[in-house]
PDB file of N, CA and C in Angstrom:
ATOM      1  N   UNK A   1     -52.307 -47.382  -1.996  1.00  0.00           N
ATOM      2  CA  UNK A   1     -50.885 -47.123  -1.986  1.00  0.00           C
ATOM      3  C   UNK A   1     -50.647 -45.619  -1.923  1.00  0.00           C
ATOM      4  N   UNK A   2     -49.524 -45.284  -1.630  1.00  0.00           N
ATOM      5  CA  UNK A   2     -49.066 -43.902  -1.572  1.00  0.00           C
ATOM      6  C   UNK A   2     -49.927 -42.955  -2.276  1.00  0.00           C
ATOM      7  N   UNK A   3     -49.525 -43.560  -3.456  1.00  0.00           N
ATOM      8  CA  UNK A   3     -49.734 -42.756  -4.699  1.00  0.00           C
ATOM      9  C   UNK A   3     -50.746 -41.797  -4.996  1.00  0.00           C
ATOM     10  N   UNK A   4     -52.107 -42.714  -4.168  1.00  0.00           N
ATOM     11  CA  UNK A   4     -53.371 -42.364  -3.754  1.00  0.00           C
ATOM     12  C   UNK A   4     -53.700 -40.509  -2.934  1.00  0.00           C
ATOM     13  N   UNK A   5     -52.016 -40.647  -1.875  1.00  0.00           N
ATOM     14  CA  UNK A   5     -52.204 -39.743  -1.128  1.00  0.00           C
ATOM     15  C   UNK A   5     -52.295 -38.081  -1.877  1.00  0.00           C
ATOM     16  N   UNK A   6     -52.549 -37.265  -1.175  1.00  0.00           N
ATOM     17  CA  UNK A   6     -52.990 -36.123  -1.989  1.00  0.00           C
ATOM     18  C   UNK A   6     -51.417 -35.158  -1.935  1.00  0.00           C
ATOM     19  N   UNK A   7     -50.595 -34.687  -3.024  1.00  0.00           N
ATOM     20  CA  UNK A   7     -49.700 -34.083  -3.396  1.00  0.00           C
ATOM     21  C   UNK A   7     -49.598 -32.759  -2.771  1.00  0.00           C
ATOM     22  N   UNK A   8     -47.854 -32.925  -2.165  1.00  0.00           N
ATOM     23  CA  UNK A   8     -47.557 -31.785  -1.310  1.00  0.00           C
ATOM     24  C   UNK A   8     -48.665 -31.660  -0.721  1.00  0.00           C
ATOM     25  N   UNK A   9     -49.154 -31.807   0.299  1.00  0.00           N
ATOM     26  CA  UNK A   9     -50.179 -31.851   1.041  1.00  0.00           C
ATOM     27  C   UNK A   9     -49.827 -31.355   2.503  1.00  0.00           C
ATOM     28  N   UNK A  10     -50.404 -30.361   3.322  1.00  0.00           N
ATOM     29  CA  UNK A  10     -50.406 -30.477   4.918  1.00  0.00           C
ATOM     30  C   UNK A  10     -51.683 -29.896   5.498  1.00  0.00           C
ATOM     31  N   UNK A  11     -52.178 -30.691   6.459  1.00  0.00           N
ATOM     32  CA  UNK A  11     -53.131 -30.499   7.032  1.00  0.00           C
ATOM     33  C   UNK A  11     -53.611 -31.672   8.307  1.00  0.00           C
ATOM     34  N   UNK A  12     -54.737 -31.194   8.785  1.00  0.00           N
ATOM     35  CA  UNK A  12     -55.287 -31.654   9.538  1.00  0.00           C
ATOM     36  C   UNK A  12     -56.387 -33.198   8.756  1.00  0.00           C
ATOM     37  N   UNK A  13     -56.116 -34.248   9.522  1.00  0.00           N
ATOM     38  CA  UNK A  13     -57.264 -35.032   9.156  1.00  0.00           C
ATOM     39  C   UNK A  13     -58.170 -35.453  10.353  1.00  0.00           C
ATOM     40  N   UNK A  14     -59.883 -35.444  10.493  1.00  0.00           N
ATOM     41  CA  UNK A  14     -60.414 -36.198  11.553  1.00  0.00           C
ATOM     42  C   UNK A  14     -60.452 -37.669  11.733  1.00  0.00           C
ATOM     43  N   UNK A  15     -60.606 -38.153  11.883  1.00  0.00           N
ATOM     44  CA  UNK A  15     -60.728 -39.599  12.583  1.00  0.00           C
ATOM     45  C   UNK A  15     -61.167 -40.733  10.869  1.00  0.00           C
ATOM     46  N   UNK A  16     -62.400 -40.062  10.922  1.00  0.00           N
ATOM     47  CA  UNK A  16     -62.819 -41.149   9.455  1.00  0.00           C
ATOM     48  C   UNK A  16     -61.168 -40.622   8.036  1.00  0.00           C
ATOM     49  N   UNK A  17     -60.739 -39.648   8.353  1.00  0.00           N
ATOM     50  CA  UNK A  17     -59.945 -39.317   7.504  1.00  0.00           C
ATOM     51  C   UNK A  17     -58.611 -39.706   7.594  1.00  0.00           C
ATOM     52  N   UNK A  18     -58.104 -40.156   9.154  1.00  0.00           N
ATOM     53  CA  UNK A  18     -56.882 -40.935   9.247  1.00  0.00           C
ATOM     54  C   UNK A  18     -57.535 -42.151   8.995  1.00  0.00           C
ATOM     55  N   UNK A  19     -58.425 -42.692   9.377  1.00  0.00           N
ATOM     56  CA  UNK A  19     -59.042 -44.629   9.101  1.00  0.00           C
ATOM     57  C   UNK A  19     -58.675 -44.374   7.257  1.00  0.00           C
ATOM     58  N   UNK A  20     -59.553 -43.613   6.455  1.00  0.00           N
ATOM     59  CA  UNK A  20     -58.998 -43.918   4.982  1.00  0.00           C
ATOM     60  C   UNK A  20     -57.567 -43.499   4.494  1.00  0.00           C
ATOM     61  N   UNK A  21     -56.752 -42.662   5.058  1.00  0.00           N
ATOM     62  CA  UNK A  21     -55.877 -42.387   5.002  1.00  0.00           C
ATOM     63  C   UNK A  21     -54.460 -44.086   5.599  1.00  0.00           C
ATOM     64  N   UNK A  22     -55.007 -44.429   6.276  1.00  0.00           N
ATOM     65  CA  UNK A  22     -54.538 -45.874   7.357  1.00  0.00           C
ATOM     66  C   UNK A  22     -54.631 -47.044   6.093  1.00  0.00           C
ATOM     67  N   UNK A  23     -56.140 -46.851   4.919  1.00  0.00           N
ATOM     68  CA  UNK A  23     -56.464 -47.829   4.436  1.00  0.00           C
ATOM     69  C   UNK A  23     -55.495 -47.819   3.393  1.00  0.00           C
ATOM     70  N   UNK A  24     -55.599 -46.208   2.851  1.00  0.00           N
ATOM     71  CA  UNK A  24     -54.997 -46.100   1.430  1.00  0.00           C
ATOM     72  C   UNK A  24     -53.076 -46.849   1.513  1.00  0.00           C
ATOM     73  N   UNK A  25     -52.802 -46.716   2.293  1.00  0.00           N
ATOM     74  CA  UNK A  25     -51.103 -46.621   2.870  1.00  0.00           C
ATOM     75  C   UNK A  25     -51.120 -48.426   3.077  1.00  0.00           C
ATOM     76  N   UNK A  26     -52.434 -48.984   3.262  1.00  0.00           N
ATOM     77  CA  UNK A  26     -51.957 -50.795   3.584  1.00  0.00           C
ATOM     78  C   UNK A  26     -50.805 -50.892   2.417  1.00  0.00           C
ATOM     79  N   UNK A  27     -50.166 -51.966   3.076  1.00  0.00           N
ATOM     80  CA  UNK A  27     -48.986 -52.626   2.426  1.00  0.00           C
ATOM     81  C   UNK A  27     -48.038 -51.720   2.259  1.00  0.00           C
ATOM     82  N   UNK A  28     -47.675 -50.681   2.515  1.00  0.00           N
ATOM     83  CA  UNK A  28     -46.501 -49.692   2.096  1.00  0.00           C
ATOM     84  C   UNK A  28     -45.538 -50.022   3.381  1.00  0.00           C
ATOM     85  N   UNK A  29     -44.365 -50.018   3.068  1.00  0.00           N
ATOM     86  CA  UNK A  29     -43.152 -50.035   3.776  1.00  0.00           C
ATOM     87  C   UNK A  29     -42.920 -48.656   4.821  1.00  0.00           C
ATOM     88  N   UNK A  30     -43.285 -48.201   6.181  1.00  0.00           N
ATOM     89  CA  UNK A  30     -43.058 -47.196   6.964  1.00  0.00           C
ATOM     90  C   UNK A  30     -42.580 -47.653   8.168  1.00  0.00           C
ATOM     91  N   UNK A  31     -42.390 -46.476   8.786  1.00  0.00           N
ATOM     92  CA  UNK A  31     -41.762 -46.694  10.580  1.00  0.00           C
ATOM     93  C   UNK A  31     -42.656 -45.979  10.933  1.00  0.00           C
ATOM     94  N   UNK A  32     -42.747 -46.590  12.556  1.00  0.00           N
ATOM     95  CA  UNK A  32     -43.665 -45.881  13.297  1.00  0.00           C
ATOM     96  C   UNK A  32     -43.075 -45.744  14.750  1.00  0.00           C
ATOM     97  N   UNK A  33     -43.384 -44.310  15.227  1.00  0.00           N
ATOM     98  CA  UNK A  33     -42.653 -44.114  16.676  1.00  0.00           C
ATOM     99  C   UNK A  33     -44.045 -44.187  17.235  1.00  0.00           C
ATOM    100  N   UNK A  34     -43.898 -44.922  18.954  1.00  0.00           N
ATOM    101  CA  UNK A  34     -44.859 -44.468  19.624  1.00  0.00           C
ATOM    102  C   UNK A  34     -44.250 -43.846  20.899  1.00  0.00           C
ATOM    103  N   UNK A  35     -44.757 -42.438  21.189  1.00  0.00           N
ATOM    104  CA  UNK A  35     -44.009 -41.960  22.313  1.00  0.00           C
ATOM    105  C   UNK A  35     -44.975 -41.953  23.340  1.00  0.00           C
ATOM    106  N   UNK A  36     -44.415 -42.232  24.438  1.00  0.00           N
ATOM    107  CA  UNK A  36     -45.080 -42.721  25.859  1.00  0.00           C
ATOM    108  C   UNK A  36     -44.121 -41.788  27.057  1.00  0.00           C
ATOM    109  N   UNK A  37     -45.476 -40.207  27.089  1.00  0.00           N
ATOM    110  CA  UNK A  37     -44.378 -39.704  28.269  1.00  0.00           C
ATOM    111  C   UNK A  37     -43.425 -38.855  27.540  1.00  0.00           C
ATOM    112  N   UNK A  38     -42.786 -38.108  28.353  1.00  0.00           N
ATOM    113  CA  UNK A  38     -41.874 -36.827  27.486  1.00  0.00           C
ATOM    114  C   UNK A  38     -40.294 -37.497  27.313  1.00  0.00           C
ATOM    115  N   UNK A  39     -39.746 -39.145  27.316  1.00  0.00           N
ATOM    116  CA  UNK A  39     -39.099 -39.337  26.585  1.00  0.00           C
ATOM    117  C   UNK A  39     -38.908 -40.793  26.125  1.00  0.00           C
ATOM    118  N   UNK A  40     -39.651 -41.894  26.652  1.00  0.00           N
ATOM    119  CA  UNK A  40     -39.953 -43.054  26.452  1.00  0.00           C
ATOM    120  C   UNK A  40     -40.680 -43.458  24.649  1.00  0.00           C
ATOM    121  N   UNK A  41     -39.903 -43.752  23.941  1.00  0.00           N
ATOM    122  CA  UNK A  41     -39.976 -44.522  22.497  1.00  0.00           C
ATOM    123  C   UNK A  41     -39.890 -45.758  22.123  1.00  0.00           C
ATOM    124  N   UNK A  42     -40.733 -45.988  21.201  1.00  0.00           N
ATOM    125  CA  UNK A  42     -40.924 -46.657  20.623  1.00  0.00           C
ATOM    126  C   UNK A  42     -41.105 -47.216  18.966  1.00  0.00           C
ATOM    127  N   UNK A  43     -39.990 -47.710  18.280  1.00  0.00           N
ATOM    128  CA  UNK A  43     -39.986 -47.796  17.072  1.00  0.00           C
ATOM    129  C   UNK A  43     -40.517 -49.268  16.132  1.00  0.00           C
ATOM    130  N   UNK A  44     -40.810 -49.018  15.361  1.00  0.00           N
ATOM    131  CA  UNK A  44     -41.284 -50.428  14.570  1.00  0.00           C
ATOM    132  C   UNK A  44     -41.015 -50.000  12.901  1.00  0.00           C
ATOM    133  N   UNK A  45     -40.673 -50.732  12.605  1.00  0.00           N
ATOM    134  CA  UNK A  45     -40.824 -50.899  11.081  1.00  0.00           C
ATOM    135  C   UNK A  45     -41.108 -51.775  10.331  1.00  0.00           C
ATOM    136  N   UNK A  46     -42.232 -51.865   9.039  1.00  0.00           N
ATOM    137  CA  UNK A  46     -42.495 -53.097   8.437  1.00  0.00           C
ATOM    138  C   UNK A  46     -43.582 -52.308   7.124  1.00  0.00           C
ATOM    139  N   UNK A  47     -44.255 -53.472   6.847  1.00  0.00           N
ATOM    140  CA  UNK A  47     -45.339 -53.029   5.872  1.00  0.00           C
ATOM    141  C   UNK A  47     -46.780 -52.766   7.005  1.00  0.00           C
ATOM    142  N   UNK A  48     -47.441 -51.275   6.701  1.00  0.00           N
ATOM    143  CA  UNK A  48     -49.061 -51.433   7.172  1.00  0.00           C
ATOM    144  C   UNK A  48     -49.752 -51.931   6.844  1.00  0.00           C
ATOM    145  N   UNK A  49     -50.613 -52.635   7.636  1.00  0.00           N
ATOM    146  CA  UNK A  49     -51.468 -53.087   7.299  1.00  0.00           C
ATOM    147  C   UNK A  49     -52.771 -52.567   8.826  1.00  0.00           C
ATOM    148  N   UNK A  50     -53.803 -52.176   8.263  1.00  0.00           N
ATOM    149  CA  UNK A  50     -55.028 -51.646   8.907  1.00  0.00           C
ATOM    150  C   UNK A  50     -55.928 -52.893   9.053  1.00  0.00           C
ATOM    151  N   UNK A  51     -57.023 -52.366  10.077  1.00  0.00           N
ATOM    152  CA  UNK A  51     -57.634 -53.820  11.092  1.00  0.00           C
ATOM    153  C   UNK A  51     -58.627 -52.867  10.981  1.00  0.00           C
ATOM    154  N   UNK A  52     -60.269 -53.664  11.025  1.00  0.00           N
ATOM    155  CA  UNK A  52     -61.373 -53.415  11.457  1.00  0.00           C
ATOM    156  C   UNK A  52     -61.864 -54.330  13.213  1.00  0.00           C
ATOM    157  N   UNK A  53     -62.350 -53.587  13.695  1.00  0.00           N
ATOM    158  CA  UNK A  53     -62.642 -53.815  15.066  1.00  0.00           C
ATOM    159  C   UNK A  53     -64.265 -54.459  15.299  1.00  0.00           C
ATOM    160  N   UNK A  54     -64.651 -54.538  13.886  1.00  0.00           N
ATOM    161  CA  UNK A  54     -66.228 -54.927  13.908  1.00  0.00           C
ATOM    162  C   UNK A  54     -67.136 -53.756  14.038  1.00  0.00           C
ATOM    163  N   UNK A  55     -66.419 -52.871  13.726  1.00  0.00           N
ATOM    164  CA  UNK A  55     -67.272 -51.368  13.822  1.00  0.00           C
ATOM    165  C   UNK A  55     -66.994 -50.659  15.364  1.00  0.00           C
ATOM    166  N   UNK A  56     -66.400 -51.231  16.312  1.00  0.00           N
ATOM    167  CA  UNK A  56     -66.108 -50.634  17.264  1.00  0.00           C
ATOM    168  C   UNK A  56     -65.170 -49.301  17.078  1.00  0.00           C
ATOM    169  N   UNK A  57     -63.876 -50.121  16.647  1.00  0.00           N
ATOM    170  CA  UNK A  57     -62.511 -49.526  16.755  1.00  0.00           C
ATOM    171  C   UNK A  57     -61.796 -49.952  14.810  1.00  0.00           C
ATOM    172  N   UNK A  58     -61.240 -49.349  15.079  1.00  0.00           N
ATOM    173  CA  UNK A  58     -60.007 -49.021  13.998  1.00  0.00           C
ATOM    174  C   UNK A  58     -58.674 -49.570  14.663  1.00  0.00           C
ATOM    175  N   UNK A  59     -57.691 -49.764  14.048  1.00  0.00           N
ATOM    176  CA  UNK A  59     -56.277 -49.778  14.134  1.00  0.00           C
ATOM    177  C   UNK A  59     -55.688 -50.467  12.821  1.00  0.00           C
ATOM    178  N   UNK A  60     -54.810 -50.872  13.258  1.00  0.00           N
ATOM    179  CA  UNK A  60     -53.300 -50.964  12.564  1.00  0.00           C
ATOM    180  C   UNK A  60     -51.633 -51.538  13.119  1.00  0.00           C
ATOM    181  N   UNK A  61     -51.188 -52.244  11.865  1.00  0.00           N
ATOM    182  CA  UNK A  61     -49.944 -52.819  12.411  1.00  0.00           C
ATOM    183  C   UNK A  61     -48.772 -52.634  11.962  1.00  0.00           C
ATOM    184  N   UNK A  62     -47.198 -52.826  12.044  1.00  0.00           N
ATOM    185  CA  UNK A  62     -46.798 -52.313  10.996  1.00  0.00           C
ATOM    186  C   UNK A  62     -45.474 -53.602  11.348  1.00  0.00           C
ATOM    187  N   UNK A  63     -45.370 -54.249  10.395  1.00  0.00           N
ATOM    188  CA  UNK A  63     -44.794 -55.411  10.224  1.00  0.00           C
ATOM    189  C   UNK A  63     -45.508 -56.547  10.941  1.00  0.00           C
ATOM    190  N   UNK A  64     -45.134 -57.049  11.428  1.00  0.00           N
ATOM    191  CA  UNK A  64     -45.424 -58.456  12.130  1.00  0.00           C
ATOM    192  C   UNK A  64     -45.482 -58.463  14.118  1.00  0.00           C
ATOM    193  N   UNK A  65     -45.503 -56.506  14.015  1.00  0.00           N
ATOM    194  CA  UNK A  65     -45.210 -56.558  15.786  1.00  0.00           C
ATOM    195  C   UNK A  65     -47.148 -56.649  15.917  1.00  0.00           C
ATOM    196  N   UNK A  66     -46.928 -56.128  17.064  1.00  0.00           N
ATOM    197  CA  UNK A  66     -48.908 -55.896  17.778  1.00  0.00           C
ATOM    198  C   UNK A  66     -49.437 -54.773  16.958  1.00  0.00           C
ATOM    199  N   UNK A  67     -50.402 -54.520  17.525  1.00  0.00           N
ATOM    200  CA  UNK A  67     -51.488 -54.189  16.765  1.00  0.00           C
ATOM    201  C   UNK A  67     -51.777 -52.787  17.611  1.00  0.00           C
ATOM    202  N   UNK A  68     -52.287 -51.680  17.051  1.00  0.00           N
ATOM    203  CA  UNK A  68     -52.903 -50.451  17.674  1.00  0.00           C
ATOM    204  C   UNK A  68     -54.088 -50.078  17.638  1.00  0.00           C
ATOM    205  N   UNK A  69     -54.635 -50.023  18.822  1.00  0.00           N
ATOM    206  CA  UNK A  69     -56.302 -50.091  18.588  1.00  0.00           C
ATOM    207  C   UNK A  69     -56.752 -48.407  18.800  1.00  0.00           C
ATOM    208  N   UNK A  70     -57.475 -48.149  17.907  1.00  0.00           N
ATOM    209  CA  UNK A  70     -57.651 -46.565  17.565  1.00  0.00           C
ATOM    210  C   UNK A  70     -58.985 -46.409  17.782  1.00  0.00           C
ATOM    211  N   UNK A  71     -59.690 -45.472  19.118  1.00  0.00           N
ATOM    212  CA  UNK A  71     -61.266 -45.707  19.255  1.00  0.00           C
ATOM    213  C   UNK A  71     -61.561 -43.840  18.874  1.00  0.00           C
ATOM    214  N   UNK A  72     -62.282 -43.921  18.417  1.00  0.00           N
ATOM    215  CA  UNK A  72     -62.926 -42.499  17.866  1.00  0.00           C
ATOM    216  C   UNK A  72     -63.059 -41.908  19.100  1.00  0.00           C
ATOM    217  N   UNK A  73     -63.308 -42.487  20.385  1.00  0.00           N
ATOM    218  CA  UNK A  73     -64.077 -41.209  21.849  1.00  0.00           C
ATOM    219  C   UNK A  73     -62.811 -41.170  22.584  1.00  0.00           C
ATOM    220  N   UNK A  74     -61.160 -41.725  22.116  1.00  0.00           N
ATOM    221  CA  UNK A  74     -60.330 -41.507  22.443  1.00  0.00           C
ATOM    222  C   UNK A  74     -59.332 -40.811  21.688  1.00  0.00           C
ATOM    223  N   UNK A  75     -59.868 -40.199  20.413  1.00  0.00           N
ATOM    224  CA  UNK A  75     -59.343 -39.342  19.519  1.00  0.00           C
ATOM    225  C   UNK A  75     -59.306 -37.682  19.766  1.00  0.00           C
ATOM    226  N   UNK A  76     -57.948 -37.763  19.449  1.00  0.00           N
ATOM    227  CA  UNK A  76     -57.621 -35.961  19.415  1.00  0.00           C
ATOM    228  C   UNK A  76     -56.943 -35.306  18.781  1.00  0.00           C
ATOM    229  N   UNK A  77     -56.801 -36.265  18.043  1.00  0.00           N
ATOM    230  CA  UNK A  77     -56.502 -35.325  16.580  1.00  0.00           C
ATOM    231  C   UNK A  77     -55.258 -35.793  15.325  1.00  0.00           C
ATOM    232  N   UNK A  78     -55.130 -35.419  14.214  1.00  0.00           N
ATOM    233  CA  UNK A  78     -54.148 -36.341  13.520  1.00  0.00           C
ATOM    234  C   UNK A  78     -53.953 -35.296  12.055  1.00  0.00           C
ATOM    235  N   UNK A  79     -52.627 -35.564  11.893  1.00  0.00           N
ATOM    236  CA  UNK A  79     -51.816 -34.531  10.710  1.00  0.00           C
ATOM    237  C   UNK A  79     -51.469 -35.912   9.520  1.00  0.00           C
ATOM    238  N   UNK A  80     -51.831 -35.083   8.315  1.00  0.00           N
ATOM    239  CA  UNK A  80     -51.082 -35.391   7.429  1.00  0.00           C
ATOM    240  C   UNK A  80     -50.229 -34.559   6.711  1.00  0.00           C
ATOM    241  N   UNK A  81     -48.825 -35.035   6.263  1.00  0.00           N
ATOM    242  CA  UNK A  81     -47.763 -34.064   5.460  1.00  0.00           C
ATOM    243  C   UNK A  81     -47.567 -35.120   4.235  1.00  0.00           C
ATOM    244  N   UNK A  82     -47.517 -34.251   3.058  1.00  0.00           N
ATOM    245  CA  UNK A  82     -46.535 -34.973   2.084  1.00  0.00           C
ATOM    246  C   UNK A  82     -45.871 -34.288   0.997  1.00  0.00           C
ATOM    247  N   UNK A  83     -44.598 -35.153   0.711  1.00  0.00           N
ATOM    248  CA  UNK A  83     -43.720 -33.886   0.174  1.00  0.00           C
ATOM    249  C   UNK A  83     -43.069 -34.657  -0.924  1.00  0.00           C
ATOM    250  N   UNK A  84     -42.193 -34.258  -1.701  1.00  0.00           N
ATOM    251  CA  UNK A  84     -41.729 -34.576  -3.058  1.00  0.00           C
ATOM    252  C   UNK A  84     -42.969 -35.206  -3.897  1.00  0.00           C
ATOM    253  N   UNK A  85     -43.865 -34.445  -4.185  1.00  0.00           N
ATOM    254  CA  UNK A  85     -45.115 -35.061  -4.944  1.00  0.00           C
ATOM    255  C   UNK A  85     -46.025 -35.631  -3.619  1.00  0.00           C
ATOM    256  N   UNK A  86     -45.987 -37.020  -3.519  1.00  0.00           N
ATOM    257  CA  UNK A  86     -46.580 -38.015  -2.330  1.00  0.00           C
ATOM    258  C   UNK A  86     -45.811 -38.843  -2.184  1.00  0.00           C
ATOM    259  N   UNK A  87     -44.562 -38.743  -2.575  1.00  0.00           N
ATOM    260  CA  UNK A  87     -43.302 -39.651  -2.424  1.00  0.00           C
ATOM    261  C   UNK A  87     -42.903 -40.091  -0.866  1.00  0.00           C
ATOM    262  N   UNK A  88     -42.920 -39.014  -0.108  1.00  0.00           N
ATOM    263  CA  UNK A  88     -42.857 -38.767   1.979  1.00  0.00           C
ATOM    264  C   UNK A  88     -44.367 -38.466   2.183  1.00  0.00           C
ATOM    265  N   UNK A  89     -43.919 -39.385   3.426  1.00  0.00           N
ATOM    266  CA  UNK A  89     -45.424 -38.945   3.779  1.00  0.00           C
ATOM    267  C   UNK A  89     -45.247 -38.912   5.498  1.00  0.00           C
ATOM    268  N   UNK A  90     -45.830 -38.483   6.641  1.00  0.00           N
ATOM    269  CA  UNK A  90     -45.927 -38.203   7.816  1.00  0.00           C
ATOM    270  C   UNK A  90     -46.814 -38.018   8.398  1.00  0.00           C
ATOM    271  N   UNK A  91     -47.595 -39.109   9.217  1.00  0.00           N
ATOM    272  CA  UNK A  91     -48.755 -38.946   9.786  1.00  0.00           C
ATOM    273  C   UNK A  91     -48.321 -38.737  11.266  1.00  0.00           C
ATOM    274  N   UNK A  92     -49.107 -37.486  11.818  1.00  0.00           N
ATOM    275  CA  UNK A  92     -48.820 -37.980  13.718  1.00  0.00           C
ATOM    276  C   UNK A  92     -50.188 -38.118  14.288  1.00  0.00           C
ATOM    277  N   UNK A  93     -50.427 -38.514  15.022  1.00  0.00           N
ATOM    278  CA  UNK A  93     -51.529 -38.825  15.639  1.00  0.00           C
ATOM    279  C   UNK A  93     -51.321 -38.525  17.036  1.00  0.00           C
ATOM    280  N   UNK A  94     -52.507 -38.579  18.014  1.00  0.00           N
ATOM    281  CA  UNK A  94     -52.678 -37.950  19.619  1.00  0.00           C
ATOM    282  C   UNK A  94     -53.860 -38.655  19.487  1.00  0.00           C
ATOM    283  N   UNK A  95     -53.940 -40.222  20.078  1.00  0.00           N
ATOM    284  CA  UNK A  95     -54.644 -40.092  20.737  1.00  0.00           C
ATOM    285  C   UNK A  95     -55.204 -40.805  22.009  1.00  0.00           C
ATOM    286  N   UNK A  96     -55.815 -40.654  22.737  1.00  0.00           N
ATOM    287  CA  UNK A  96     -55.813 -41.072  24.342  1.00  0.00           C
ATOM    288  C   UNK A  96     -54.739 -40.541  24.881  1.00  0.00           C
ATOM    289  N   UNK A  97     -53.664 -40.985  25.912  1.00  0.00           N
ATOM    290  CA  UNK A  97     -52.610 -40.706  25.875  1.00  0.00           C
ATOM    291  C   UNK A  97     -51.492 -40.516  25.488  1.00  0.00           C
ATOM    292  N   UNK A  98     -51.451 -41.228  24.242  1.00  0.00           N
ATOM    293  CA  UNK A  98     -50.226 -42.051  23.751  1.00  0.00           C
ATOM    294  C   UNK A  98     -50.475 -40.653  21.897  1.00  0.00           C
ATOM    295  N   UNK A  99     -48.914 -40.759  21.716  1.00  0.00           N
ATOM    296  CA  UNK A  99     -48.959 -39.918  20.487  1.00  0.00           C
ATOM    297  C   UNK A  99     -47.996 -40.811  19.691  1.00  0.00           C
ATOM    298  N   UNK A 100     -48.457 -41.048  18.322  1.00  0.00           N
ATOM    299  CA  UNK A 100     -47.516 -41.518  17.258  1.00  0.00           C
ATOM    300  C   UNK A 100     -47.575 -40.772  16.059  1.00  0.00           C
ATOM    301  N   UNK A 101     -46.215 -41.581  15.165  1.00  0.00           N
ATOM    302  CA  UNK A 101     -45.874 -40.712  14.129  1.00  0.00           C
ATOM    303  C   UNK A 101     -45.945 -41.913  13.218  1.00  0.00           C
ATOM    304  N   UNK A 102     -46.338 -42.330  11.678  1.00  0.00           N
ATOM    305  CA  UNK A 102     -46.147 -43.314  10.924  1.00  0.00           C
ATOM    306  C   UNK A 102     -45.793 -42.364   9.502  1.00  0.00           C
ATOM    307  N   UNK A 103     -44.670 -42.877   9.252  1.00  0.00           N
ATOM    308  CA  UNK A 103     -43.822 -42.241   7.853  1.00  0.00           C
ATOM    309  C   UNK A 103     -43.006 -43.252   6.787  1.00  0.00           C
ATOM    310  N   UNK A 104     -42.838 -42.413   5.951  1.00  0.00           N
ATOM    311  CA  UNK A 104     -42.090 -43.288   4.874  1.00  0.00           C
ATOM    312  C   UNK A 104     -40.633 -43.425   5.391  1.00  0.00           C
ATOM    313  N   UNK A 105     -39.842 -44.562   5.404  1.00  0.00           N
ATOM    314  CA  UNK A 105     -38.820 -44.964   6.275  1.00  0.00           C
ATOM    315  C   UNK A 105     -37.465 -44.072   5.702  1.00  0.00           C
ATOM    316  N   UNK A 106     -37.758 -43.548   4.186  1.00  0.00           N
ATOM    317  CA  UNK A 106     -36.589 -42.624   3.763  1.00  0.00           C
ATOM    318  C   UNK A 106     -36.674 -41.294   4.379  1.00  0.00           C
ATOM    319  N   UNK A 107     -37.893 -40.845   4.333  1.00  0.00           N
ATOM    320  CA  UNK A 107     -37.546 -39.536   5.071  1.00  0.00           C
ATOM    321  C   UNK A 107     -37.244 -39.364   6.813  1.00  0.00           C
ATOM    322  N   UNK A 108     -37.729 -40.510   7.586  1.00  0.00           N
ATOM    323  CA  UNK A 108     -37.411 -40.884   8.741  1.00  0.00           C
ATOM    324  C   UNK A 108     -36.501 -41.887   9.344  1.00  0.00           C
ATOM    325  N   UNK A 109     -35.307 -41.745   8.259  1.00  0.00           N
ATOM    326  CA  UNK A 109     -34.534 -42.504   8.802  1.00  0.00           C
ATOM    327  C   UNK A 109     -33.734 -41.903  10.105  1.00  0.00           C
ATOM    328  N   UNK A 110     -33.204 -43.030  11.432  1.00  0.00           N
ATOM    329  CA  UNK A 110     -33.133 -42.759  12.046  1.00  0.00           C
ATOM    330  C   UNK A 110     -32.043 -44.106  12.797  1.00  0.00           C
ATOM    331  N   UNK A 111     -30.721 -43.944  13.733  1.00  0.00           N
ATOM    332  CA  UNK A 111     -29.881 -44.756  13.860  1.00  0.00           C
ATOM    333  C   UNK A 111     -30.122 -45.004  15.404  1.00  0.00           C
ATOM    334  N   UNK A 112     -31.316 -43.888  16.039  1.00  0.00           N
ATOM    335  CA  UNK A 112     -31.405 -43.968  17.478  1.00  0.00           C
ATOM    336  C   UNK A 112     -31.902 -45.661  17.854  1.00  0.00           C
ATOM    337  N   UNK A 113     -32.611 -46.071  17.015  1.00  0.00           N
ATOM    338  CA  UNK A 113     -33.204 -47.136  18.150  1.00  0.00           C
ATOM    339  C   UNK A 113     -33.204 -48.486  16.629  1.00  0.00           C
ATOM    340  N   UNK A 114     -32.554 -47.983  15.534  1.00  0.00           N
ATOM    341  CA  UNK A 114     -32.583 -48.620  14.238  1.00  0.00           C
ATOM    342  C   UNK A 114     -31.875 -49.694  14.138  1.00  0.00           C
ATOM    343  N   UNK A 115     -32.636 -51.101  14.552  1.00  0.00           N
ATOM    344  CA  UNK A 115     -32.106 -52.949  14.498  1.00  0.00           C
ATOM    345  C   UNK A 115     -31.642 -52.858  12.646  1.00  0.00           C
ATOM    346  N   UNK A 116     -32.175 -52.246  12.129  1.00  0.00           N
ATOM    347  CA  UNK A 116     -32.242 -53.288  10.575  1.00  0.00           C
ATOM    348  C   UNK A 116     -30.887 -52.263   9.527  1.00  0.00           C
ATOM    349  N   UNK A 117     -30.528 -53.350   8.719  1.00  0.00           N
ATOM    350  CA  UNK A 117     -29.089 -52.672   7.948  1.00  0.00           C
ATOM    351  C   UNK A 117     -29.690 -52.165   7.094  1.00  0.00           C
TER     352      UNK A 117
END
C-alpha cells in the first residue's frame, strides 16, 4: 500500500524499481493516462493491480479495463514523486513508444475525459 512508498520522495526509478514500486501500490485506488502521440489520451481509473508475465514481462491494470504489458528491452525510463508525506503519489513512465502517468486520483483530478461523479 501507499504507505510503503518512500516520503516526499522524487526521483528516478529503473525497471526492477517501478515492478516493486507497481507491487507495493496493488489495490490502491489511482488514474492512469496513457498518451499516444503529441495529443491522443487515454484515461482509466480503478484499483491496481500488477501481473507477472512468467518471468518474461511485467504489467498491470487499473480497474477492470486491459492490461499493460511492460518488457524490460522496451524500457526507458520511469519517475517517482510523492508529496504530503506519501499521501500523492505520481509515477510516469516511457516506455517503447507509448508514455504513462499512474497517480493518486486526488491529486490528479481531472474533468477532461472524467465518466465517474
Amino acid at each position: 500500500m501507499k504507505g510503503e512508498l518512500p516520503r516526499e520522495y522524487q526521483g528516478s526509478l529503473d525497471f526492477a524499481g517501478l515492478v516493486r514500486t507497481l507491487d507495493v501500490l496493488e489495490g490502491e485506488e489511482v488514474v492512469c493516462w496513457l498518451s499516444i502521440g503529441d495529443r491522443a489520451r487515454i484515461q482509466i481509473r480503478g484499483a491496481l493491480r500488477s501481473y507477472d508475465y512468467g518471468g518474461w514481462g511485467k504489467g498491470f491494470a487499473v480497474g477492470c479495463e486491459g492490461r499493460v504489458l511492460l518488457v524490460e528491452d522496451d524500457f526507458r525510463g520511469a519517475e517517482l514523486g510523492t508529496g504530503d508525506g506519501n499521501e500523492h503519489f505520481t509515477i510516469s513512465v516511457r516506455s517503447g513508444e507509448a508514455e504513462f502517468l499512474i497517480g493518486s486520483p486526488a491529486l490528479h483530478e481531472s474533468d477532461e475525459f472524467d465518466l465517474f461523479p
